[in-house]
PDB file of N, CA and C in Angstrom:
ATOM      1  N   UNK A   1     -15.788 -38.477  93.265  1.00  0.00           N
ATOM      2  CA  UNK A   1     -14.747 -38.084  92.337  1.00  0.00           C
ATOM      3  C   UNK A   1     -15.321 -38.105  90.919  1.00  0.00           C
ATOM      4  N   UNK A   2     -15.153 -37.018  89.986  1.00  0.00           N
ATOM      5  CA  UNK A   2     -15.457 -37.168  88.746  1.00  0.00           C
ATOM      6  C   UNK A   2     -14.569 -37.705  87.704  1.00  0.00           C
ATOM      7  N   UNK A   3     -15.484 -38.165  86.684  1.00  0.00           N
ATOM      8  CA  UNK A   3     -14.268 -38.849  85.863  1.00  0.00           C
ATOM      9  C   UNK A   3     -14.170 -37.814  84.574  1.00  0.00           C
ATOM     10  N   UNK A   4     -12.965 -37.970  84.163  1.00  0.00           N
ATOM     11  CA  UNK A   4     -12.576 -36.969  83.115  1.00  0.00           C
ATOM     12  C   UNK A   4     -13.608 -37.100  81.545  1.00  0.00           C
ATOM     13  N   UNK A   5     -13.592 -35.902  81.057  1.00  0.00           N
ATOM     14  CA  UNK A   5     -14.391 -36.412  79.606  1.00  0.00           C
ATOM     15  C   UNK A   5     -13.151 -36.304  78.513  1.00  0.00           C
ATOM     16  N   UNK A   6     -13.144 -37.161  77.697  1.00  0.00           N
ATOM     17  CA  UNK A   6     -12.801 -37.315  76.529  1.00  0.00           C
ATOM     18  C   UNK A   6     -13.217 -36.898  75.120  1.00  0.00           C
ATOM     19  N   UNK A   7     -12.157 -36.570  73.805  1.00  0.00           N
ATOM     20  CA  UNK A   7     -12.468 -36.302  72.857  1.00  0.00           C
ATOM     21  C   UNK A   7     -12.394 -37.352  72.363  1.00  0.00           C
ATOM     22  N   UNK A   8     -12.704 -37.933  71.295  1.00  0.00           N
ATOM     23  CA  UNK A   8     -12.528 -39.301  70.536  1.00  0.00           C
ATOM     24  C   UNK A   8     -11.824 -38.676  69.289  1.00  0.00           C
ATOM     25  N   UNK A   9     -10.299 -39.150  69.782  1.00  0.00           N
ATOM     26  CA  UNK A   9     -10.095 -38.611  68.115  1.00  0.00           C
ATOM     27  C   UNK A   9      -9.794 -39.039  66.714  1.00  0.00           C
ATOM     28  N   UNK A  10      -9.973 -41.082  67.292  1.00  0.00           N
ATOM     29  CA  UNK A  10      -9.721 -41.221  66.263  1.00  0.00           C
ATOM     30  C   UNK A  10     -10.118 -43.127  66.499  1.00  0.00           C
ATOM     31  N   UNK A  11     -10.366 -43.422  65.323  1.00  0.00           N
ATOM     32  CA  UNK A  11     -11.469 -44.794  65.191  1.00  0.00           C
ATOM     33  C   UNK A  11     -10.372 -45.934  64.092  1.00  0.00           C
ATOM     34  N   UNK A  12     -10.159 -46.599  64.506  1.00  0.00           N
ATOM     35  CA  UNK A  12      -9.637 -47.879  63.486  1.00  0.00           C
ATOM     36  C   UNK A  12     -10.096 -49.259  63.525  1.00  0.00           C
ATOM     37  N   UNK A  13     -10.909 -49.927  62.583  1.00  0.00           N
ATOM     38  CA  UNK A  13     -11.412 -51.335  62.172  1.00  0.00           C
ATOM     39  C   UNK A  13     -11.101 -52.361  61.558  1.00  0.00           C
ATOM     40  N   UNK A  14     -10.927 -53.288  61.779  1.00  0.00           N
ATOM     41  CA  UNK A  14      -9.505 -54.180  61.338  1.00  0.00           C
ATOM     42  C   UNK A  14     -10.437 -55.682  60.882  1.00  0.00           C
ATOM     43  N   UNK A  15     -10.362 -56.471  60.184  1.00  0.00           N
ATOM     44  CA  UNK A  15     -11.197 -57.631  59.796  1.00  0.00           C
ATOM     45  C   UNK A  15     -10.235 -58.355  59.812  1.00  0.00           C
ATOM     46  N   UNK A  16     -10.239 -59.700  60.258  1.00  0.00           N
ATOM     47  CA  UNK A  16      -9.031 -60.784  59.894  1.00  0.00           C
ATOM     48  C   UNK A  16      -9.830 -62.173  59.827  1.00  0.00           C
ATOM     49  N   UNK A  17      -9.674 -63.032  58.708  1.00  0.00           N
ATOM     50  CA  UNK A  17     -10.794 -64.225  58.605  1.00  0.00           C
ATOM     51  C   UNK A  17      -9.975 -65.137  58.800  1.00  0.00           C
ATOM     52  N   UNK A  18     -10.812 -65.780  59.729  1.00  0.00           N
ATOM     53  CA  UNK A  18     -10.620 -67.019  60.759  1.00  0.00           C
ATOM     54  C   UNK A  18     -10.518 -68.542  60.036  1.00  0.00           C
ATOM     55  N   UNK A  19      -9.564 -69.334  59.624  1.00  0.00           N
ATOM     56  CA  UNK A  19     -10.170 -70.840  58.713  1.00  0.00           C
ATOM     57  C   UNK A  19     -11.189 -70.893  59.547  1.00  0.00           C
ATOM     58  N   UNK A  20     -12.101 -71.829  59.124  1.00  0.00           N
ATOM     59  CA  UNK A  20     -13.119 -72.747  59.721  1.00  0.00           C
ATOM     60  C   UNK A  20     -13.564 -73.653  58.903  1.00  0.00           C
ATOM     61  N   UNK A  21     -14.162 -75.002  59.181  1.00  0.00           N
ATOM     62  CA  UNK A  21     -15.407 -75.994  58.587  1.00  0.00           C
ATOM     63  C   UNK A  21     -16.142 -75.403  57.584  1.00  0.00           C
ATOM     64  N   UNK A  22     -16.650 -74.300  58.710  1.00  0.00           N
ATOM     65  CA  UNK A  22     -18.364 -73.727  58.365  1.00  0.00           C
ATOM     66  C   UNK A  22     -18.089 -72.889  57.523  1.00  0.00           C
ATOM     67  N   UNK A  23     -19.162 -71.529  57.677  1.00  0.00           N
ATOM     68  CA  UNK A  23     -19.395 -70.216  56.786  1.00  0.00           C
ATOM     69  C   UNK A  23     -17.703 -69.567  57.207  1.00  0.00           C
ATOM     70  N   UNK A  24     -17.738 -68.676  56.002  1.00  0.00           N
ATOM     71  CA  UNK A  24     -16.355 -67.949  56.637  1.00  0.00           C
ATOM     72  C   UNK A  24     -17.038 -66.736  57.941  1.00  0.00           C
ATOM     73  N   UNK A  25     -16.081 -67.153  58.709  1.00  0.00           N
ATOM     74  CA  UNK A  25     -15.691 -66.142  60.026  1.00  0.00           C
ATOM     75  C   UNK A  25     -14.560 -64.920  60.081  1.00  0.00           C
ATOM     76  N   UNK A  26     -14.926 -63.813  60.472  1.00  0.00           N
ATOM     77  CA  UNK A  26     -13.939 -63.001  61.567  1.00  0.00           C
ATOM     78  C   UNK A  26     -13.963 -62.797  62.551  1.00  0.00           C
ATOM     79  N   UNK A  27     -12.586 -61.980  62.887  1.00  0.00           N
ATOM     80  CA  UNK A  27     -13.518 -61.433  63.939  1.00  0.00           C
ATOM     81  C   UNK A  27     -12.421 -60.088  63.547  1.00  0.00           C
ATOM     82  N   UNK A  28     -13.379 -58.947  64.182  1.00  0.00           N
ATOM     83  CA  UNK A  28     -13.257 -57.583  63.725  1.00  0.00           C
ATOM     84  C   UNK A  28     -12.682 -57.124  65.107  1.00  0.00           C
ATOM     85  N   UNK A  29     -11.610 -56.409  64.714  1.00  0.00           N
ATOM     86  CA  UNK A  29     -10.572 -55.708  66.202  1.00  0.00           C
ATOM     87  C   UNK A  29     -10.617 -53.815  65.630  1.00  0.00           C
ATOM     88  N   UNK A  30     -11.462 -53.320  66.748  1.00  0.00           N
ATOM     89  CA  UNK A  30     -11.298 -52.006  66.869  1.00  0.00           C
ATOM     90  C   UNK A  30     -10.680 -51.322  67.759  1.00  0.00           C
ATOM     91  N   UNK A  31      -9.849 -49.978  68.135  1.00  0.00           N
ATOM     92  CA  UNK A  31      -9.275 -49.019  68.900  1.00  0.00           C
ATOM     93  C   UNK A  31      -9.948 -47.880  68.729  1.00  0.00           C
ATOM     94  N   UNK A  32      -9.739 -47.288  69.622  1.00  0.00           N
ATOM     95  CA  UNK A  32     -10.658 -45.880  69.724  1.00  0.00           C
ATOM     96  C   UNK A  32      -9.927 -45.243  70.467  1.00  0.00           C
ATOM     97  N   UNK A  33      -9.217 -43.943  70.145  1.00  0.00           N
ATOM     98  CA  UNK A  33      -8.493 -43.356  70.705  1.00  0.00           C
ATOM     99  C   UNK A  33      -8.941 -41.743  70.876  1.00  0.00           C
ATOM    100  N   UNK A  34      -8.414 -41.932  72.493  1.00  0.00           N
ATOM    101  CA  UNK A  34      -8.789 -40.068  72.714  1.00  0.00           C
ATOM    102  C   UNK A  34      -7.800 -39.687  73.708  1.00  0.00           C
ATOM    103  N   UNK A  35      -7.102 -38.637  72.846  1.00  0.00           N
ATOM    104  CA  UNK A  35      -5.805 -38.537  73.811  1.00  0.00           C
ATOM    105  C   UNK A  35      -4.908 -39.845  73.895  1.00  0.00           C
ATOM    106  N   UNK A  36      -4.265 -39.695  74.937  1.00  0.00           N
ATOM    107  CA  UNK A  36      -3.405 -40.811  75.313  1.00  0.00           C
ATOM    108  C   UNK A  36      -3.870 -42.065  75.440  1.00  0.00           C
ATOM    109  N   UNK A  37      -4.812 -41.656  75.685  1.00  0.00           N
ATOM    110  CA  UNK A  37      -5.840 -43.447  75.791  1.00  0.00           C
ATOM    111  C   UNK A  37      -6.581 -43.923  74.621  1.00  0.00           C
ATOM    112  N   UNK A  38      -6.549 -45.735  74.572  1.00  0.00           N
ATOM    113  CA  UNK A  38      -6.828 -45.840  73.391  1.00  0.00           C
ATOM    114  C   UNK A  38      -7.579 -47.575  74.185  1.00  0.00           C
ATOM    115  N   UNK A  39      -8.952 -47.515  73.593  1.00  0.00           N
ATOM    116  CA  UNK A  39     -10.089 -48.708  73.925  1.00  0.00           C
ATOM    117  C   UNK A  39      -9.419 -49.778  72.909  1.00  0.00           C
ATOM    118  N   UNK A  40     -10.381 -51.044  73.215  1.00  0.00           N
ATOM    119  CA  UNK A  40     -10.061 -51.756  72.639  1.00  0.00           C
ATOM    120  C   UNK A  40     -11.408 -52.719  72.550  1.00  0.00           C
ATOM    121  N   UNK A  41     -11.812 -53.119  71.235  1.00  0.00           N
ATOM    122  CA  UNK A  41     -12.890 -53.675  71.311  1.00  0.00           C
ATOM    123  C   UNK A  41     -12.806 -55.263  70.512  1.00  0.00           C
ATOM    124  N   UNK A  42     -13.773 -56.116  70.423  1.00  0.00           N
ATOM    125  CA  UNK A  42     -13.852 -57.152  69.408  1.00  0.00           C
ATOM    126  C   UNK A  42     -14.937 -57.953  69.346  1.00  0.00           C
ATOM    127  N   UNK A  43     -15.303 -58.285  68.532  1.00  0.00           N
ATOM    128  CA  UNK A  43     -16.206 -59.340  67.810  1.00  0.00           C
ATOM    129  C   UNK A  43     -16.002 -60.444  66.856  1.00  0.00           C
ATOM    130  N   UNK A  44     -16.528 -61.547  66.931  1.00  0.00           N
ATOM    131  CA  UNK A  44     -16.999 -62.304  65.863  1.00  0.00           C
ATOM    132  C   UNK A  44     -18.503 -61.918  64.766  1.00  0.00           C
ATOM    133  N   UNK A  45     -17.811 -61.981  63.508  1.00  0.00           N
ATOM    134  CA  UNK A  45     -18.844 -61.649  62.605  1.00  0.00           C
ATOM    135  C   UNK A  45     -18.603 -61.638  61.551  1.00  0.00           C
ATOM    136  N   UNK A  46     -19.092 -60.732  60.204  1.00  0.00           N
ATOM    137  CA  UNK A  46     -18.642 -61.012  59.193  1.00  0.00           C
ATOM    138  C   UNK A  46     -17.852 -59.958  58.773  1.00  0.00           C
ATOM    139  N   UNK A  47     -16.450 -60.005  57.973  1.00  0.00           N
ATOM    140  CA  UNK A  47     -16.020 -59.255  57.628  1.00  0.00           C
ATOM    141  C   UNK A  47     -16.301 -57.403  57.133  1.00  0.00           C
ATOM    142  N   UNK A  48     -17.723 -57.844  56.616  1.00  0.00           N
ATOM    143  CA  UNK A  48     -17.964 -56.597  56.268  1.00  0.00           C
ATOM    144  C   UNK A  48     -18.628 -55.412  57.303  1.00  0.00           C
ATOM    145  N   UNK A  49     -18.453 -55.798  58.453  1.00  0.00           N
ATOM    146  CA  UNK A  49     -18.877 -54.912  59.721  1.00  0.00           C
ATOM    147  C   UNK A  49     -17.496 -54.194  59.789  1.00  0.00           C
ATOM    148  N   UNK A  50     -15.972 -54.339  59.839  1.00  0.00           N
ATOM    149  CA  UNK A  50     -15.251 -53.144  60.032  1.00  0.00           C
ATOM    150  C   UNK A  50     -15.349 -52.508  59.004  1.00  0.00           C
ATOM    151  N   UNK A  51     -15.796 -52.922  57.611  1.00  0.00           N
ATOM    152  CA  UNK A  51     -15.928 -51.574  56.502  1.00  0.00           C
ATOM    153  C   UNK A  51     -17.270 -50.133  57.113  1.00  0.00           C
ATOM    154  N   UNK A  52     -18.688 -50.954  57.587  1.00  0.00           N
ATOM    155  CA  UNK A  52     -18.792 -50.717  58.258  1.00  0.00           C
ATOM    156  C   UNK A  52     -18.460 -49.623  59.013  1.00  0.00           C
ATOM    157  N   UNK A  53     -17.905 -50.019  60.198  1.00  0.00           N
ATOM    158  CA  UNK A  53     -17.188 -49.059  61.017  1.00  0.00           C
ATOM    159  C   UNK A  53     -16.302 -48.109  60.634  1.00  0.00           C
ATOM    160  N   UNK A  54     -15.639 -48.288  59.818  1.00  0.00           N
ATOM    161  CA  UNK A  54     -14.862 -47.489  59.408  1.00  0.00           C
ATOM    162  C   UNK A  54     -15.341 -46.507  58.387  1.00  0.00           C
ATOM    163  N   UNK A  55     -16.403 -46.812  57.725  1.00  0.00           N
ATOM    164  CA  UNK A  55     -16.999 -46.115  56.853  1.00  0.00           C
ATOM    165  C   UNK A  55     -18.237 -45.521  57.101  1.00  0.00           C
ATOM    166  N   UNK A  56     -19.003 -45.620  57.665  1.00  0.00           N
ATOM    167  CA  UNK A  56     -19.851 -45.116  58.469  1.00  0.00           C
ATOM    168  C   UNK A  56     -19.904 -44.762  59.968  1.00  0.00           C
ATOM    169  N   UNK A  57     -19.815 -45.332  61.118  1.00  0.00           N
ATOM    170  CA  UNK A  57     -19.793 -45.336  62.263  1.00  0.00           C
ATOM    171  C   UNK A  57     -18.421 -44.155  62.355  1.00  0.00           C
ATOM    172  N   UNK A  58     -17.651 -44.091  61.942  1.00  0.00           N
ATOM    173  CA  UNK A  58     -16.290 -43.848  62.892  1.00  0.00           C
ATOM    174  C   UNK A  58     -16.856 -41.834  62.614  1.00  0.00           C
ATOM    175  N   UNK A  59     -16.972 -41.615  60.963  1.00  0.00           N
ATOM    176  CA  UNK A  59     -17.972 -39.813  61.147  1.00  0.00           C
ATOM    177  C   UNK A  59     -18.143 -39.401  62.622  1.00  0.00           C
ATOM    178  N   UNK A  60     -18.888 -40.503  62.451  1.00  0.00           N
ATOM    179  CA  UNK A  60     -19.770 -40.143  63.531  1.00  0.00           C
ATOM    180  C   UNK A  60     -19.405 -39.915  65.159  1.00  0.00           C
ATOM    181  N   UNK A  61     -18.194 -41.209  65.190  1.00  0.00           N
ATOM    182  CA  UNK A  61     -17.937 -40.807  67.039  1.00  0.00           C
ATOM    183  C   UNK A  61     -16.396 -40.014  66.981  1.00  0.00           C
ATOM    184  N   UNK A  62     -15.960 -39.800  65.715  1.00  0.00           N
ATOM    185  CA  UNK A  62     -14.446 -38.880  65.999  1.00  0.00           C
ATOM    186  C   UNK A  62     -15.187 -38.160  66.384  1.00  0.00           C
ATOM    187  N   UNK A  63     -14.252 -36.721  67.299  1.00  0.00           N
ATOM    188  CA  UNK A  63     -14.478 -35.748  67.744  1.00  0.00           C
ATOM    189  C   UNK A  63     -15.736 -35.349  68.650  1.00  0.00           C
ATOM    190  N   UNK A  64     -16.398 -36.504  68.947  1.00  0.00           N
ATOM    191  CA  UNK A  64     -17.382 -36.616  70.290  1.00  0.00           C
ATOM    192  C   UNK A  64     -16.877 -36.706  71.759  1.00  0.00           C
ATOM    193  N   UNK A  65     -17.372 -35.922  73.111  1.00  0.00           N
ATOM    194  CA  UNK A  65     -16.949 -35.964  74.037  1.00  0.00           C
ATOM    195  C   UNK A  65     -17.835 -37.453  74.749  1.00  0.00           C
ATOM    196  N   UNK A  66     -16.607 -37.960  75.139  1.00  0.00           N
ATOM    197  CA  UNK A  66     -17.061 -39.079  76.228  1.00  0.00           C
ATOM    198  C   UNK A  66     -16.474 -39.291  77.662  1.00  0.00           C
ATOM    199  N   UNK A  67     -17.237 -39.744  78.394  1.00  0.00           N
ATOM    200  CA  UNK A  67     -16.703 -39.981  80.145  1.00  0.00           C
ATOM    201  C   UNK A  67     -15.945 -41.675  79.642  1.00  0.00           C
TER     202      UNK A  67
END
């Protein structure tokens, strides 16, 4: 059975900082949507990775076909 391909049509990066002890923390929550369906991703790191994503990376995978 094949699986369908997708357009990516659209990218959102979200930062939210975590208290802690230590260094400041996030963690960064992304969606990726194509069509009706929409991913869901996350990390710990530093805030400035969803600017990041959103500012560089996302160009790049809107409107790309994916399985």
């Amino acid at each position: 059975m094949s699986r369908p391909d997708f357009q990516i049509d659209g990218v959102t990066a979200q930062a939210f900082t975590l208290p802690t002890d230590g260094p400041e923390a996030a963690i960064i929550i992304v969606h990726v949507q194509a069509g009706e369906r929409v991913g869901f991703g996350y990390t710990y790191s530093d805030a400035t990775v969803a600017r990041l994503i959103e500012d560089t990376l996302k160009s790049k995978i809107v409107g790309q076909h994916r399985v």
